[in-house]
Each structure stands twice: as structure tokens, then as C-alpha cells.
Protein backbone atom coordinates (compact mmCIF):
# COMPACT_ATOMS: atom_id res chain seq x y z
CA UNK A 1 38.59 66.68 -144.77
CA UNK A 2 36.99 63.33 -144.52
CA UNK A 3 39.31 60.81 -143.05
CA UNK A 4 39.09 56.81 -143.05
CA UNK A 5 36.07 54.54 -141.54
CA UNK A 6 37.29 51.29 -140.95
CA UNK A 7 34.73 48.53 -140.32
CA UNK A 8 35.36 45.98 -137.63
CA UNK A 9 33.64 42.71 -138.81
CA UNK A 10 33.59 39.23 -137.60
CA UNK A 11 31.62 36.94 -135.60
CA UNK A 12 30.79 37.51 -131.93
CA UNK A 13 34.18 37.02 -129.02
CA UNK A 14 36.58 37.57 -132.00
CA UNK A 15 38.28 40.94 -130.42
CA UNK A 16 36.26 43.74 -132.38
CA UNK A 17 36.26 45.71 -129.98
CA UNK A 18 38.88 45.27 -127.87
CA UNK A 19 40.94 45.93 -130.78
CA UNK A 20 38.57 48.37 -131.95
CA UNK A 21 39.49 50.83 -129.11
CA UNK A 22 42.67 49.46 -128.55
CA UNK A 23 43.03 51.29 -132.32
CA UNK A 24 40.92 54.51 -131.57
CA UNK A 25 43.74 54.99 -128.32
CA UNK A 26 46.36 54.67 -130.42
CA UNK A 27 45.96 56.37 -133.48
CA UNK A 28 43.74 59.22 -131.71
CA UNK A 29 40.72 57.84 -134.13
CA UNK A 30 37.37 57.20 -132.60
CA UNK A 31 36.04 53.45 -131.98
CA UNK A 32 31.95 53.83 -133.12
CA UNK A 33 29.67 50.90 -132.38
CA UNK A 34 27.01 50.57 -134.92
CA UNK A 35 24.12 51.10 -131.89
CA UNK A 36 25.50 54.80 -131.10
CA UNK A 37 23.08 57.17 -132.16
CA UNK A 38 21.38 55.18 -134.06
CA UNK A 39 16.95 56.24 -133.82
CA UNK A 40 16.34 52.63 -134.86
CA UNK A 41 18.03 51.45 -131.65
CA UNK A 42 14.77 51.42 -129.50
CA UNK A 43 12.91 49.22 -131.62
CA UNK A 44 15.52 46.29 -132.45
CA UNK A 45 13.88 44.16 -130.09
CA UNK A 46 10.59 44.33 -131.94
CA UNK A 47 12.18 43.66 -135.35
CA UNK A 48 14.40 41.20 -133.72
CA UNK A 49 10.84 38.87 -133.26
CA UNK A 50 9.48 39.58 -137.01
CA UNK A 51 10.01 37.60 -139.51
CA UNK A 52 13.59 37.02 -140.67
CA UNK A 53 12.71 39.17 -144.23
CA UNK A 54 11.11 41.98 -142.44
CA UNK A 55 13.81 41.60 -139.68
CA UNK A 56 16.64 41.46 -142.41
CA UNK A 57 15.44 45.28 -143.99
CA UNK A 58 14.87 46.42 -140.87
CA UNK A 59 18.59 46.08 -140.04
CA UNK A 60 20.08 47.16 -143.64
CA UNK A 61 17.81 50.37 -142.77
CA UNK A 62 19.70 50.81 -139.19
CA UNK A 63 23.42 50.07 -140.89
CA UNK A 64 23.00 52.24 -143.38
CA UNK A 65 21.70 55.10 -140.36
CA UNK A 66 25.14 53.63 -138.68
CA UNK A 67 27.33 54.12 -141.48
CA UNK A 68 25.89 58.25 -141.81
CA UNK A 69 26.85 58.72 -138.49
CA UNK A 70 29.92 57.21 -138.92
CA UNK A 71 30.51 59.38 -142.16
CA UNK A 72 29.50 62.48 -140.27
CA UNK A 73 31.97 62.00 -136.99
CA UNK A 74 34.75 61.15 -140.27
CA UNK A 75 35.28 64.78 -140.24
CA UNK A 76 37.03 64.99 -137.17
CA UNK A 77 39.33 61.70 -136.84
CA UNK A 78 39.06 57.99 -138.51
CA UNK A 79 36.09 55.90 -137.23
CA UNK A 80 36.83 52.78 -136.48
CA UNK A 81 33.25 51.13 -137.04
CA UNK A 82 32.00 48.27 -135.07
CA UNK A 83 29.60 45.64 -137.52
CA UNK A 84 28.43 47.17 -140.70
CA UNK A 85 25.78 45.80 -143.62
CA UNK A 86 27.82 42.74 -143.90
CA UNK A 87 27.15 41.21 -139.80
CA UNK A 88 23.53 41.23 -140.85
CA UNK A 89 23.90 40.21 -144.52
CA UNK A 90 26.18 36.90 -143.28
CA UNK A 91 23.99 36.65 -140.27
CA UNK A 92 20.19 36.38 -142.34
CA UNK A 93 22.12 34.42 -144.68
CA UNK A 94 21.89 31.06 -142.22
CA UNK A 95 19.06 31.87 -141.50
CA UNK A 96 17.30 31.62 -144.94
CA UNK A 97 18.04 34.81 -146.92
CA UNK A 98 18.76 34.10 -150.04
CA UNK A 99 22.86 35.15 -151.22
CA UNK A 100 22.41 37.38 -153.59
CA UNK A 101 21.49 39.79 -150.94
CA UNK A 102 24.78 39.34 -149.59
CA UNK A 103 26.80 40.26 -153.00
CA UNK A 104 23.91 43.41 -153.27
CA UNK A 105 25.09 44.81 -150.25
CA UNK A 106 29.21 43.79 -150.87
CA UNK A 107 28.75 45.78 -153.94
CA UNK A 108 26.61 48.70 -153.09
CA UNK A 109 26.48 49.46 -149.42
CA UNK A 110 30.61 48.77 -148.64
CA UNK A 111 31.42 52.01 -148.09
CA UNK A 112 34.21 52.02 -145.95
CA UNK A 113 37.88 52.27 -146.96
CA UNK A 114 38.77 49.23 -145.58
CA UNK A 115 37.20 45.78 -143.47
CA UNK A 116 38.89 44.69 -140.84
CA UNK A 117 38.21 40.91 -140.66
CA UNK A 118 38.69 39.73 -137.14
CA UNK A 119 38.78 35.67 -136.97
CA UNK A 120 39.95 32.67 -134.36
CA UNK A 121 39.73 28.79 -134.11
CA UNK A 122 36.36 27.58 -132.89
CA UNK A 123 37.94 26.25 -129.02
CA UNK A 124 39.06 30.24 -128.38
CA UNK A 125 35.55 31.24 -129.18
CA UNK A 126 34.02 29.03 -127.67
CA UNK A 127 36.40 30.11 -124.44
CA UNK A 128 35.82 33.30 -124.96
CA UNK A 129 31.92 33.34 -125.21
CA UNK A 130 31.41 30.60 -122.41
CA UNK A 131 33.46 33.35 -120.27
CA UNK A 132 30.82 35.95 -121.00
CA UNK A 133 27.84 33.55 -120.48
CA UNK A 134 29.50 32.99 -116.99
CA UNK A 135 30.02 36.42 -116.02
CA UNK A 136 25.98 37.34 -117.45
CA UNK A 137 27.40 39.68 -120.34
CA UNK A 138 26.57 37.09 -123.44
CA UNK A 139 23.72 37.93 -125.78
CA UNK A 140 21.72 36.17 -127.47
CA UNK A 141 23.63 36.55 -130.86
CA UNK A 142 26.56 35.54 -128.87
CA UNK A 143 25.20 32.06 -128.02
CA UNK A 144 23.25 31.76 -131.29
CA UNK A 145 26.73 32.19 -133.31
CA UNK A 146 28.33 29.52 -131.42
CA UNK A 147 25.97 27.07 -133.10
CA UNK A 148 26.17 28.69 -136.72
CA UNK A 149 29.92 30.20 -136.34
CA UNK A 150 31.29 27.70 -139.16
CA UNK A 151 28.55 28.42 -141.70
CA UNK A 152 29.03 32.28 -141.03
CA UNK A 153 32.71 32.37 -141.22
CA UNK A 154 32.72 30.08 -144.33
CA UNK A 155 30.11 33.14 -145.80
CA UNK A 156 32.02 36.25 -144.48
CA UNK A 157 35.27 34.42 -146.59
CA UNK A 158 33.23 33.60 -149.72
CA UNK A 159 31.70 37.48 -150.24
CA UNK A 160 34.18 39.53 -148.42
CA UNK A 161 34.84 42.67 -150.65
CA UNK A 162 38.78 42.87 -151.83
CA UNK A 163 39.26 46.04 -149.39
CA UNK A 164 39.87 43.63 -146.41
CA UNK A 165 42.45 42.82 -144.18
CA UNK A 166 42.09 39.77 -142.24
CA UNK A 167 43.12 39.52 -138.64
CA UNK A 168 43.34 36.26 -137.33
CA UNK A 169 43.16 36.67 -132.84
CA UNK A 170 44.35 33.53 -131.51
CA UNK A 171 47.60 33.08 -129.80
CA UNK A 172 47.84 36.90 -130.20
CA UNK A 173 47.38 39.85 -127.56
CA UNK A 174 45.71 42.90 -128.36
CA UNK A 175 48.23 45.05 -128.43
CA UNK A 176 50.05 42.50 -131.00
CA UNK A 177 46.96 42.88 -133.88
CA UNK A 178 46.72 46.37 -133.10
CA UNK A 179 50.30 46.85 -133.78
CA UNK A 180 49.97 44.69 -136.98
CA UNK A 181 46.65 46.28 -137.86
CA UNK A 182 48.69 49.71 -137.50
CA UNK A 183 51.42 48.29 -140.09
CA UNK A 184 48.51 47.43 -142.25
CA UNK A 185 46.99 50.92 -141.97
CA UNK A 186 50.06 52.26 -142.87
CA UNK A 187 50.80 50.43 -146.10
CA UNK A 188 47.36 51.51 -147.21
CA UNK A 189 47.90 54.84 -146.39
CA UNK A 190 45.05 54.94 -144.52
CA UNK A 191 47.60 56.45 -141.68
């Protein structure tokens, strides 16, 4: 039996995965960032300094190794799957990439049974990811999205594919999404 993967999407200090295991502890699923396992891991760095083409297949090469792990562990429980094809897609596209590589990958490489869009206002974001700059845990991609957020957001809405649920994290605990995300689950029969 293959059960659900549910991809955890949105822009960096959103709540993917907080709520991500928050999910995996209560639904006895498994919370699987896109990095585990993955044998392109060790040369992201590298690619990360190429060109933003080159860079941009290099990373729909290591999704797409993400997403067959994540199929593979599917036997056991649902994966809940942090970033997929569509971070990178929405991520290249400020950068330059042209869009239709965004609606290739919405319609061929979304293989998931449902997206869990994870949004907030620009302050709590901002909050959030000046926190993790303090305390030394804020990446690069972390500071960079701070500048672009708007223009990624705006892109994630515009070529989201219709299996989506959005989940909108301010003025909310964890344990309040993950209760609604639950409810969600549950309508889809995903649950």
C-alpha cells in the first residue's frame, strides 16, 4: 500500500516544519525534508555558485531524487514532504527563469496528493527570520527571501496546482493549523 505524500511549500519562517512534524507526531506519518538522503546533497554548494540555469536543473534533478525517496518511505506511513519542485521553480523564477518552467513542472513533476501552502503577513516573517539571524540559524535563502518574499508569494499563488490547501500561520499556534490541517486531511480522505 502506498499512502499519501504531502508537500510542505512556502517561503522560508512560514512554519513548514514546525507544522510539518507537528503533523508526522500526530498522525504517526513521517515529516521528510527534501535534503534526507538525497546523493546530490554534497554538492549543492557548488551548484548553488553556477549559473542560475545550470543551478536551476541541478535542483529539479535533486527534487525529483527527493520526491523517490519520499515515494519509497510512502510504503510505510504518509510523508509529509518538506519543499518540492515548486520552492526551486518560484525561487529561479525571480531570479530570471523564464515561467513557463514553472507551469512545466506544476503540470508534470506535482506528484504529491496534496500541497500544503504555508503563508503569513510580511512583519511575522520578518520577526520570525530576524529571530533566526539573531540566534546564527538563518541561511542564506532565509535572508535572500526577505528581499524577494512578495514577488515569490505573488508566483507560488499564480501557478499553484488545484491540489492545494492553503494555510495561512499568523495569529495561529501550531497546534491550531495542525488541527485544521488534520480537518483538511480528513475531508480529502487523505486520513
Amino acid at each position: 500500500m502506498n499512502y499519501p505524500i504531502i508537500a510542505l511549500e512556502g517561503l522560508s519562517g512560514t512554519g513548514k516544519t514546525t507544522n510539518g512534524q507537528l503533523l508526522a507526531q500526530k498522525t504517526n506519518g513521517r515529516y521528510f525534508h527534501c535534503k534526507e538522503g538525497n546523493k546530490l546533497e554534497p554538492y549543492r554548494n557548488f551548484f548553488n555558485r553556477a549559473p542560475n540555469i545550470i543551478a536551476f536543473f541541478y535542483y529539479i534533478f535533486y527534487f525529483t531524487l527527493s520526491y523517490l525517496n519520499a515515494r519509497r518511505l510512502a510504503k510505510e506511513s504518509i510523508i509529509y514532504m518538506d519543499k518540492s519542485c515548486v520552492w526551486i521553480a518560484s525561487h529561479y523564477l525571480t531570479r530570471g527563469i523564464p515561467k513557463w518552467f514553472l507551469v512545466f513542472i506544476s503540470k508534470f513533476l506535482n506528484n504529491w496528493d496534496l500541497m500544503l501552502y504555508f503563508t503569513l503577513n510580511e512583519g511575522e516573517r520578518r520577526k520570525r527570520i530576524e529571530s533566526r539571524m539573531k540566534e546564527g540559524k538563518a541561511s542564506a535563502n532565509d535572508i535572500h527571501s526577505l528581499d524577494i518574499w512578495r514577488e515569490t508569494d505573488r508566483i507560488y499563488r499564480d501557478y499553484l496546482p488545484q491540489k492545494t490547501y492553503i494555510v495561512k500561520t499568523d495569529n495561529r499556534t501550531a497546534e491550531q493549523n495542525t488541527d485544521a490541517i488534520i480537518e483538511e486531511l480528513k475531508k480529502r480522505r487523505l486520513l
